[in-house]
N, C-alpha and C. Protein backbone atom coordinates (compact mmCIF):
# COMPACT_ATOMS: atom_id res chain seq x y z
N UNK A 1 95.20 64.18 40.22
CA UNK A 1 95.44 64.82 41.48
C UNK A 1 94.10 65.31 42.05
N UNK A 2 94.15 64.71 43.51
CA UNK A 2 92.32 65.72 44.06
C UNK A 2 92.67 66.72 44.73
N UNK A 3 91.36 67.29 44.69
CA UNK A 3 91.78 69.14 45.56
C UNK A 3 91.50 68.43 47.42
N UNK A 4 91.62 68.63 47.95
CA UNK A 4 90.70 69.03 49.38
C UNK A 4 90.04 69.46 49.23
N UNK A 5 88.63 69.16 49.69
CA UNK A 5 87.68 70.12 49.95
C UNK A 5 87.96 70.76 51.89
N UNK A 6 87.39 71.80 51.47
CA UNK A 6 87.38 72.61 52.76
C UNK A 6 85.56 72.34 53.06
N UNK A 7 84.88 72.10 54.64
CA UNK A 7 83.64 72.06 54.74
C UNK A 7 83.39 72.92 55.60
N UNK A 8 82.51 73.95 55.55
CA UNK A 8 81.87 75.31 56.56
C UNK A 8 81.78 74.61 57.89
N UNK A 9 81.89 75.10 58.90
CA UNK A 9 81.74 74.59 60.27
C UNK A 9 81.64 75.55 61.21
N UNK A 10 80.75 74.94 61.83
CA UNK A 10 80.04 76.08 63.48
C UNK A 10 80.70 75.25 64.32
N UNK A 11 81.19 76.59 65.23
CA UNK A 11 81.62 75.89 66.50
C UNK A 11 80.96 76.54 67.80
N UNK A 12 80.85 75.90 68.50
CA UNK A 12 80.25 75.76 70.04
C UNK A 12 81.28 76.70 71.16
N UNK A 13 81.42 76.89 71.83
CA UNK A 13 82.48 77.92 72.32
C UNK A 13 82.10 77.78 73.99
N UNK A 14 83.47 77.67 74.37
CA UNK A 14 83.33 77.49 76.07
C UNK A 14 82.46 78.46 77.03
N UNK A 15 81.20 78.02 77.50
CA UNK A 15 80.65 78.90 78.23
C UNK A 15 81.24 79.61 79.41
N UNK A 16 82.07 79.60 79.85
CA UNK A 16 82.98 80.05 80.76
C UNK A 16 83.43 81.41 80.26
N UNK A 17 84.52 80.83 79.50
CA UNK A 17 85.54 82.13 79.16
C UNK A 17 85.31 82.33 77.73
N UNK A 18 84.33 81.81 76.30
CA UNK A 18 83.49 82.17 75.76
C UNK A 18 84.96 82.45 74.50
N UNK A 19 86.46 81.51 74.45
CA UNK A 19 87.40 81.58 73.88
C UNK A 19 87.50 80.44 73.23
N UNK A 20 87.70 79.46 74.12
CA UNK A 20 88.04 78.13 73.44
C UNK A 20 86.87 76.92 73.25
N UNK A 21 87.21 76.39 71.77
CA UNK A 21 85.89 76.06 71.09
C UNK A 21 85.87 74.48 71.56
N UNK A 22 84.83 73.83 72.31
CA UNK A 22 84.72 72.99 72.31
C UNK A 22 84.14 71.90 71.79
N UNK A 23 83.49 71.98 70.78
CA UNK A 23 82.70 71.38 69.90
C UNK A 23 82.55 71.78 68.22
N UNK A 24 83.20 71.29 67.43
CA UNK A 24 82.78 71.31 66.28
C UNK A 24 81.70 70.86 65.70
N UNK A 25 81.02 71.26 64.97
CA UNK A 25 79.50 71.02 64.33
C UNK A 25 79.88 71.01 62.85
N UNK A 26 79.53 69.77 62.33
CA UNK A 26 79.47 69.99 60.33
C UNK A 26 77.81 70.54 60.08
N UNK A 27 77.64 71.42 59.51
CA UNK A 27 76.12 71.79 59.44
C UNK A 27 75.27 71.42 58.28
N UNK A 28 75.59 70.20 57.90
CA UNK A 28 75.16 69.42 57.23
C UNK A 28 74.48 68.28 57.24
N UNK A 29 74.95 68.26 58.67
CA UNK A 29 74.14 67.01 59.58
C UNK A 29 73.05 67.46 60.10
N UNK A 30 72.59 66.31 60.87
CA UNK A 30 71.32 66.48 61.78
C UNK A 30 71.50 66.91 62.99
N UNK A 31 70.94 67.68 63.61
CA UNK A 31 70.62 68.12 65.05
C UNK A 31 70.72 67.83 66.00
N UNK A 32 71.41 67.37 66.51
CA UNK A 32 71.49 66.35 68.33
C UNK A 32 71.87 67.99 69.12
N UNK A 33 70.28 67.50 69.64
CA UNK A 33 70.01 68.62 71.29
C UNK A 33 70.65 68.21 72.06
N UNK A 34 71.69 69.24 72.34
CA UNK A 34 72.35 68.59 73.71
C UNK A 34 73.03 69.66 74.81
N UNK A 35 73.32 69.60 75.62
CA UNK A 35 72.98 70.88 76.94
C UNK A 35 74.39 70.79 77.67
N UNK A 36 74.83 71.98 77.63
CA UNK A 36 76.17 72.20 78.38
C UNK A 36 75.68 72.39 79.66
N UNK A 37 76.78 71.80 80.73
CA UNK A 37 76.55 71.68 82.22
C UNK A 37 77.37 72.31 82.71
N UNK A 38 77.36 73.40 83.43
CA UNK A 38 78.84 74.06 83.94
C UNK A 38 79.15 73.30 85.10
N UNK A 39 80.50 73.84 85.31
CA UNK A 39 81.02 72.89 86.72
C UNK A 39 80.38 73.48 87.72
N UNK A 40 80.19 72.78 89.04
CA UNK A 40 79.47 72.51 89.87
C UNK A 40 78.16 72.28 89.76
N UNK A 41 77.52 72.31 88.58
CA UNK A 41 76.14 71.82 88.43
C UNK A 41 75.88 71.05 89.43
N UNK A 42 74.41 70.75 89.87
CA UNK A 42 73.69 69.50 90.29
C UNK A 42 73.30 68.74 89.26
N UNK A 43 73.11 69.39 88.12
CA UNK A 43 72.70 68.19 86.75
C UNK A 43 73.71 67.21 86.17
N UNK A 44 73.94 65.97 86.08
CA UNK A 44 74.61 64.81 85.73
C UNK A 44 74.87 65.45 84.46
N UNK A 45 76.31 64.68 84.00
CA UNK A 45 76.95 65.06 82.43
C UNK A 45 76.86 63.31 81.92
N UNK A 46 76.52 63.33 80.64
CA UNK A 46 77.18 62.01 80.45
C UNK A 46 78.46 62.44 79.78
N UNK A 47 78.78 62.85 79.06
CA UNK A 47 80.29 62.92 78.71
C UNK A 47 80.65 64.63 79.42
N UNK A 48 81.98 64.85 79.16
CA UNK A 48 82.87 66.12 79.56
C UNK A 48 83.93 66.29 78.74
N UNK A 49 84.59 67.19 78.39
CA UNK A 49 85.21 68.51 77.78
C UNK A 49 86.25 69.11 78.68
N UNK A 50 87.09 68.97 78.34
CA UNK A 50 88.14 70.13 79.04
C UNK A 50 88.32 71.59 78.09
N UNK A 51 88.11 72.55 78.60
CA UNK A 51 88.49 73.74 77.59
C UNK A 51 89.89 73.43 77.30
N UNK A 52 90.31 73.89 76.18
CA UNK A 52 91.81 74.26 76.37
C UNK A 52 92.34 75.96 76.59
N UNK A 53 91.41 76.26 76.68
CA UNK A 53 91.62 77.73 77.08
C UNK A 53 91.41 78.29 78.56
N UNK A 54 90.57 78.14 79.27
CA UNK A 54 90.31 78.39 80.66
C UNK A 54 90.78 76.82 81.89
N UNK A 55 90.81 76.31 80.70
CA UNK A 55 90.70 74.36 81.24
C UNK A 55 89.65 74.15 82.47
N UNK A 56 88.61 74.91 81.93
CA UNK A 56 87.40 74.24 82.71
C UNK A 56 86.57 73.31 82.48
N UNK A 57 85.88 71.76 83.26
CA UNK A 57 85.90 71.10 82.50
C UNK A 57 84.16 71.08 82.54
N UNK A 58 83.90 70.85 81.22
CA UNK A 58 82.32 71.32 80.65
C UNK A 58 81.49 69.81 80.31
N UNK A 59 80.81 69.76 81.28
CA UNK A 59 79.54 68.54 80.76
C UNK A 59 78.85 68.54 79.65
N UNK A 60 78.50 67.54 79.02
CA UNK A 60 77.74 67.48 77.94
C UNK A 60 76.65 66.32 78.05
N UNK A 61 75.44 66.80 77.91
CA UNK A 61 73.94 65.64 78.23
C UNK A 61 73.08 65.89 76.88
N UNK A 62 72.53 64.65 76.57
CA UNK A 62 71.47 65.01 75.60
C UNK A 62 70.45 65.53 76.26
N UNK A 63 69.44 66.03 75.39
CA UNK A 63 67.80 66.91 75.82
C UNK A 63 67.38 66.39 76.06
N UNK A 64 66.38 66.12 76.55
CA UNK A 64 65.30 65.27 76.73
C UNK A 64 63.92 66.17 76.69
């Protein structure tokens, strides 16, 4: 019989209403810089996020 392992995890949290987590992180990995865009930005998202808490919907761009 195997156990589950359980793995520590950071989460990212809606800049808005600062409730609902939009991003899970394993912190075991590597680093990808990447920059939340609030709505109405002028800065391009390549991907987006809906909160499920405020349901605002949150851009996501790598750094450059």
């Amino acid at each position: 019989m195997s156990r589950q392992r359980t793995v520590a995890q950071n989460y990212v949290f809606c800049p808005i209403c600062g409730k609902g987590k939009i991003i899970m992180e394993n912190p075991d990995s590597d680093d990808v810089p990447l920059r939340l865009i609030l709505p109405k930005s002028k800065k391009k998202a390549h991907w987006y996020i809906k909160c499920t808490v405020c349901k605002s919907q949150i851009g996501i761009a790598p750094k450059n």
